[in-house]
Protein backbone atom coordinates (compact mmCIF):
# COMPACT_ATOMS: atom_id res chain seq x y z
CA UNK A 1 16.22 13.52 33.07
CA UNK A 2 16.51 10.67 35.76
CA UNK A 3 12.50 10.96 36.18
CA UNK A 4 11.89 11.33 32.38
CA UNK A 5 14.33 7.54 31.96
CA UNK A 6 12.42 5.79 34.83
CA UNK A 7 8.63 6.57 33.53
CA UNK A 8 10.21 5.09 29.70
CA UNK A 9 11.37 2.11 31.21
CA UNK A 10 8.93 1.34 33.97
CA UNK A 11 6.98 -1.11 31.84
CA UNK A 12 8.03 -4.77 30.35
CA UNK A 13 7.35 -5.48 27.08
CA UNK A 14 7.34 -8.33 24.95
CA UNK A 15 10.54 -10.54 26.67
CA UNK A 16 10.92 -8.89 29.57
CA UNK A 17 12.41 -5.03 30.60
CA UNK A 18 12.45 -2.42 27.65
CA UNK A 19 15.82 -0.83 27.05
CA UNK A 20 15.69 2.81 26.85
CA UNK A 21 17.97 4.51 23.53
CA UNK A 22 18.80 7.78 24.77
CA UNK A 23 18.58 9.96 21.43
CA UNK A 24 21.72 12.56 21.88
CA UNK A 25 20.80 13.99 18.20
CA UNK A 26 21.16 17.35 18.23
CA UNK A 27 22.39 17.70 21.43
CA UNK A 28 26.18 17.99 22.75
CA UNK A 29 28.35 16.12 24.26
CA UNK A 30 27.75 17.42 27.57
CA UNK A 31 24.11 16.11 27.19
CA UNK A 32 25.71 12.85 26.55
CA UNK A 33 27.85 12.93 29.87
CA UNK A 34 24.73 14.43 32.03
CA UNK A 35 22.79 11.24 30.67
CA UNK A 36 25.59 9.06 31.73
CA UNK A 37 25.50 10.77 35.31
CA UNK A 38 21.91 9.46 34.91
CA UNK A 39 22.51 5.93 34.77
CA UNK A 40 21.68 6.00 30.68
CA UNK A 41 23.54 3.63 28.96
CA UNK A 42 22.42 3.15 25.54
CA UNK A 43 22.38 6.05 22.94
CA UNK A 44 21.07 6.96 19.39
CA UNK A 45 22.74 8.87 16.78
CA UNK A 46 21.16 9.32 13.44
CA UNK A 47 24.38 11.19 11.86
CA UNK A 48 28.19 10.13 11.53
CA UNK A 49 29.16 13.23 11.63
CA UNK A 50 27.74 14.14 14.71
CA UNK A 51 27.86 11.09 16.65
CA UNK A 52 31.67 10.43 15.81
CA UNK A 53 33.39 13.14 18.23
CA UNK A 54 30.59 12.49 21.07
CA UNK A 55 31.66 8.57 20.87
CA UNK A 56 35.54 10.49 20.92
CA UNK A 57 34.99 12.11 23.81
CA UNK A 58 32.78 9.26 25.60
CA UNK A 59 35.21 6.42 25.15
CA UNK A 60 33.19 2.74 25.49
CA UNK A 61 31.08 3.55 28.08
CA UNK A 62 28.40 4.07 26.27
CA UNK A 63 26.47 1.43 24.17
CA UNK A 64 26.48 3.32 20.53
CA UNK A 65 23.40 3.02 18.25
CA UNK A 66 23.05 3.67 14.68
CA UNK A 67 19.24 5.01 13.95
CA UNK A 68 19.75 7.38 10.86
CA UNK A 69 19.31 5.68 7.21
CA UNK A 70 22.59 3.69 6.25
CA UNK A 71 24.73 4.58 3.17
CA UNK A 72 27.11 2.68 0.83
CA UNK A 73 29.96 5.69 1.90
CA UNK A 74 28.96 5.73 5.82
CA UNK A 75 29.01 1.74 6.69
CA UNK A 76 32.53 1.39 7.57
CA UNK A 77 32.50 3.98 10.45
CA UNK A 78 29.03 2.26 11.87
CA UNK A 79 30.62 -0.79 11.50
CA UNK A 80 33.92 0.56 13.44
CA UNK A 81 32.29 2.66 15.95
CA UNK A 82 28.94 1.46 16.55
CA UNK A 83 27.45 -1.55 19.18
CA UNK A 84 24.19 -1.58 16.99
CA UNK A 85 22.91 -0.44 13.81
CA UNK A 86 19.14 -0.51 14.02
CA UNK A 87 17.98 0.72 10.31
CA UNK A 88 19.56 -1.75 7.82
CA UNK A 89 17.11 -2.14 5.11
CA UNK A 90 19.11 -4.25 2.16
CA UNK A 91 21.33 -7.29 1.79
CA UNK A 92 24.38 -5.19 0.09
CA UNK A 93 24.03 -2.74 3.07
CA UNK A 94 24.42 -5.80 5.80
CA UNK A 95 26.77 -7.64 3.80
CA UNK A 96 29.10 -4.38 3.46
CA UNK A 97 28.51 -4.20 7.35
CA UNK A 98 29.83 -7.73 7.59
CA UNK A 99 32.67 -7.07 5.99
CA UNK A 100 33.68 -4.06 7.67
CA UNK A 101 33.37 -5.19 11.13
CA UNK A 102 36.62 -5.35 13.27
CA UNK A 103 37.57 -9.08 13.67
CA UNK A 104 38.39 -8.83 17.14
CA UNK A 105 35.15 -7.48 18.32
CA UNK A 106 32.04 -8.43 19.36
CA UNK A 107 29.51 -9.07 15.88
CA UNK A 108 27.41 -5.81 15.25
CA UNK A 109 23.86 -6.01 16.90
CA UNK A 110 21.48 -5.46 14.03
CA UNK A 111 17.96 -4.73 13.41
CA UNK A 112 15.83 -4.75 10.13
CA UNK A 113 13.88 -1.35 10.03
CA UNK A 114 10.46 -2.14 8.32
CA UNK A 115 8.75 -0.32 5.85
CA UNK A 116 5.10 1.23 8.01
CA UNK A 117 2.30 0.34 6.48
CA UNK A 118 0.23 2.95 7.08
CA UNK A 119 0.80 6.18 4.33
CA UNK A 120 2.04 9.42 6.02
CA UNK A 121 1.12 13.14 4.89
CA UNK A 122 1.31 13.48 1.48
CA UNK A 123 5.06 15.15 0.54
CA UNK A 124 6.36 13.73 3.70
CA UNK A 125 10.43 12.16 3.84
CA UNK A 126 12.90 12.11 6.03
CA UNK A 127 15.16 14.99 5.58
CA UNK A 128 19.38 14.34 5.87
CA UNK A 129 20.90 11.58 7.44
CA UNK A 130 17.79 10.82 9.17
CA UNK A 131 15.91 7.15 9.22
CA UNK A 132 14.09 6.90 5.72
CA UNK A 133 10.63 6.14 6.03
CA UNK A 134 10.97 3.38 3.70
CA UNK A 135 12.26 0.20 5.44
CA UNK A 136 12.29 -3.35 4.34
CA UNK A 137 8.90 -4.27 2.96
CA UNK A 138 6.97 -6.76 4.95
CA UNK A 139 7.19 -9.60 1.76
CA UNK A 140 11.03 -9.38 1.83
CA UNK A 141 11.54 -9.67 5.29
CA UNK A 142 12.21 -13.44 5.88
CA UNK A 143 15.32 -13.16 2.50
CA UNK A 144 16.49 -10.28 4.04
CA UNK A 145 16.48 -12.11 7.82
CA UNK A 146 18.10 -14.98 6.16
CA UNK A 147 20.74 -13.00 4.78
CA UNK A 148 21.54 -11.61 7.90
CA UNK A 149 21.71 -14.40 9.84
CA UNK A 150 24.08 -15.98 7.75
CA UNK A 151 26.34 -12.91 7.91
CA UNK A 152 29.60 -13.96 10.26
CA UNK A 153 30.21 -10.16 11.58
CA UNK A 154 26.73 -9.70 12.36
CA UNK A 155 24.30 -10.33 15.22
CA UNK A 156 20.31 -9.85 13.57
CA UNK A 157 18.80 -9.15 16.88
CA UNK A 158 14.75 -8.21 15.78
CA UNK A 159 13.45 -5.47 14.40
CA UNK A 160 12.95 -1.45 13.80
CA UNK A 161 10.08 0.84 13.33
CA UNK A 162 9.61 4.20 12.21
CA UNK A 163 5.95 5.38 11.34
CA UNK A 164 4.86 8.14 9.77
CA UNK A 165 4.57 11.05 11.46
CA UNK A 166 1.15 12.13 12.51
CA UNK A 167 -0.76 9.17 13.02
CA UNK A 168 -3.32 8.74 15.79
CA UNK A 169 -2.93 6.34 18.76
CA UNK A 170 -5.27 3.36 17.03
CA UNK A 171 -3.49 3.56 13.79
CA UNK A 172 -0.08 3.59 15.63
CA UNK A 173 -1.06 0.12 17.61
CA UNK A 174 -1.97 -1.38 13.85
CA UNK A 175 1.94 -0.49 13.05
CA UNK A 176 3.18 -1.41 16.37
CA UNK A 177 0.98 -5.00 15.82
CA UNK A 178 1.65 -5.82 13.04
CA UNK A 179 5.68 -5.66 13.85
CA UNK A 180 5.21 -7.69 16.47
CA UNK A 181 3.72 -10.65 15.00
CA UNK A 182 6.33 -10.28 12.18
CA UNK A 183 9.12 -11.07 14.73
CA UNK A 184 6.56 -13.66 15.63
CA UNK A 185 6.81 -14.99 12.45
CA UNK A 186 10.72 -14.88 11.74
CA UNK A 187 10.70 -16.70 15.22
CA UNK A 188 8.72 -19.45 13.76
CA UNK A 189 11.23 -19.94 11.04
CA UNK A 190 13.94 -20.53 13.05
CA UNK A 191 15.48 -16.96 14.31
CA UNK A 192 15.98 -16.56 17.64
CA UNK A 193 15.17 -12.22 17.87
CA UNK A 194 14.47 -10.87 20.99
CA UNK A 195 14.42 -7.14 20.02
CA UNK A 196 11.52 -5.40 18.33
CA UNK A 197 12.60 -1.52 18.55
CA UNK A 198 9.53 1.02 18.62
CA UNK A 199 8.22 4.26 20.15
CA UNK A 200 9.46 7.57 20.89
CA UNK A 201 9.08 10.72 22.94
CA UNK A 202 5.25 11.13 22.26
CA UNK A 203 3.92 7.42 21.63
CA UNK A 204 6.39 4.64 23.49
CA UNK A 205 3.63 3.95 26.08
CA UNK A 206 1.67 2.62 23.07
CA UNK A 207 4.44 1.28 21.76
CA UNK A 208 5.34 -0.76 24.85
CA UNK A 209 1.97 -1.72 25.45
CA UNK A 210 1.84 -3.46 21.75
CA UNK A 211 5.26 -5.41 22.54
CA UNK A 212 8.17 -2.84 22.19
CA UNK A 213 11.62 -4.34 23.83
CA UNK A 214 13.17 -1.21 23.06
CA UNK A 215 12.26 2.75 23.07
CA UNK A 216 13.95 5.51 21.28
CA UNK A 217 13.59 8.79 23.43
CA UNK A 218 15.04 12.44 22.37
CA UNK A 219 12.73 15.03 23.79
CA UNK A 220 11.77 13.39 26.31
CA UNK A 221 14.87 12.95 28.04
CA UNK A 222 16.80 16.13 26.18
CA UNK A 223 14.45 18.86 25.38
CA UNK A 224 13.68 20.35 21.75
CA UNK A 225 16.70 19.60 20.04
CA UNK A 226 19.48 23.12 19.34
């Protein structure tokens, strides 16, 4: 695991180092612990009820993302329990956020997942409580920014990815691209986002390469998930 954590973060991306989301779906809370042995420090959860007993029996010490696709019903507990949540895609999803974020915290860290542009496999959707494929779409982006920034309980720190599944490496540095020089452009309007949050177990070289600040890594670091 220690190996696996070193080769993700080796490289700097587009501001500097590349933090490293340790994705503890599907795995217990041992895995959790053995990561934190590691000198992990940031991990992913896609479902509530999953993540809520590992952040239980982890305390603080760990930095707590959101990655799975937001509901209405599941925003208080990301807002209570979470450091991040990485896949808001709507204004009445960050404004329920907002409101639901303990006063006497820090603001939650937030990024805007984007919609990919390239099609995946026909039939293909995320299944559960995992990230939706869908996203923000590229022409809403800079309301949607606004909105956030102008949120008091929230922190808009860049911006998520999620391709499709089963695209090759030159179609995956035309997604990875193209996010970049969309946080390019929100920069230009005035945000100030230092986070653009792309690539996983079998494509965050590329990802990093094409300006990822910030890797998500399951398999990688875990093994095929139980």
């Amino acid at each position: 695991m220690a190996q696996a954590a070193s080769r993700a973060a080796a490289t700097g991306g587009y501001a500097g180092p590349v933090t490293l989301v340790a994705v503890s779906k599907g795995h217990p809370v041992a895995a959790v612990r053995e990561g934190l042995a590691a000198g992990l420090g940031h991990f992913g959860e896609n479902y509530l009820q999953e993540a809520l007993p590992k952040i239980a029996a982890t305390g603080r010490e760990p930095v707590w993302h959101f990655i799975g696709r937001i509901q209405s019903n599941k925003t208080r507990d990301i807002a209570l329990h979470f450091a991040w949540a990485q896949t808001v895609t709507s204004a009445r999803i960050a404004e329920r956020l907002s409101a639901q974020r303990p006063h006497h915290g820090e603001p939650l860290q937030v990024c805007i997942q984007l919609e990919p542009m390239a099609p995946g496999p026909a039939g293909e959707a995320a299944s559960g409580g995992g990230a939706s494929r869908a996203g923000c779409p590229h022409g809403d982006l800079p309301a949607l920014a606004a909105v956030i920034a102008g949120l008091p309980r929230l922190h808009l720190r860049g911006l998520m990815l999620l391709p499709h599944a089963g695209l090759d490496a030159e179609a995956l540095r035309v997604e990875y691209r193209a996010a970049r020089g969309l946080l390019d452009e929100l920069n230009a309007r005035g945000h100030e986002l230092d986070t653009l949050s792309m690539g996983m177990s079998g494509d965050f070289e590329i990802a990093i390469e094409e300006g990822s600040t910030m890797i998500r890594i399951g398999t990688a670091l875990f093994g095929e998930r139980t």
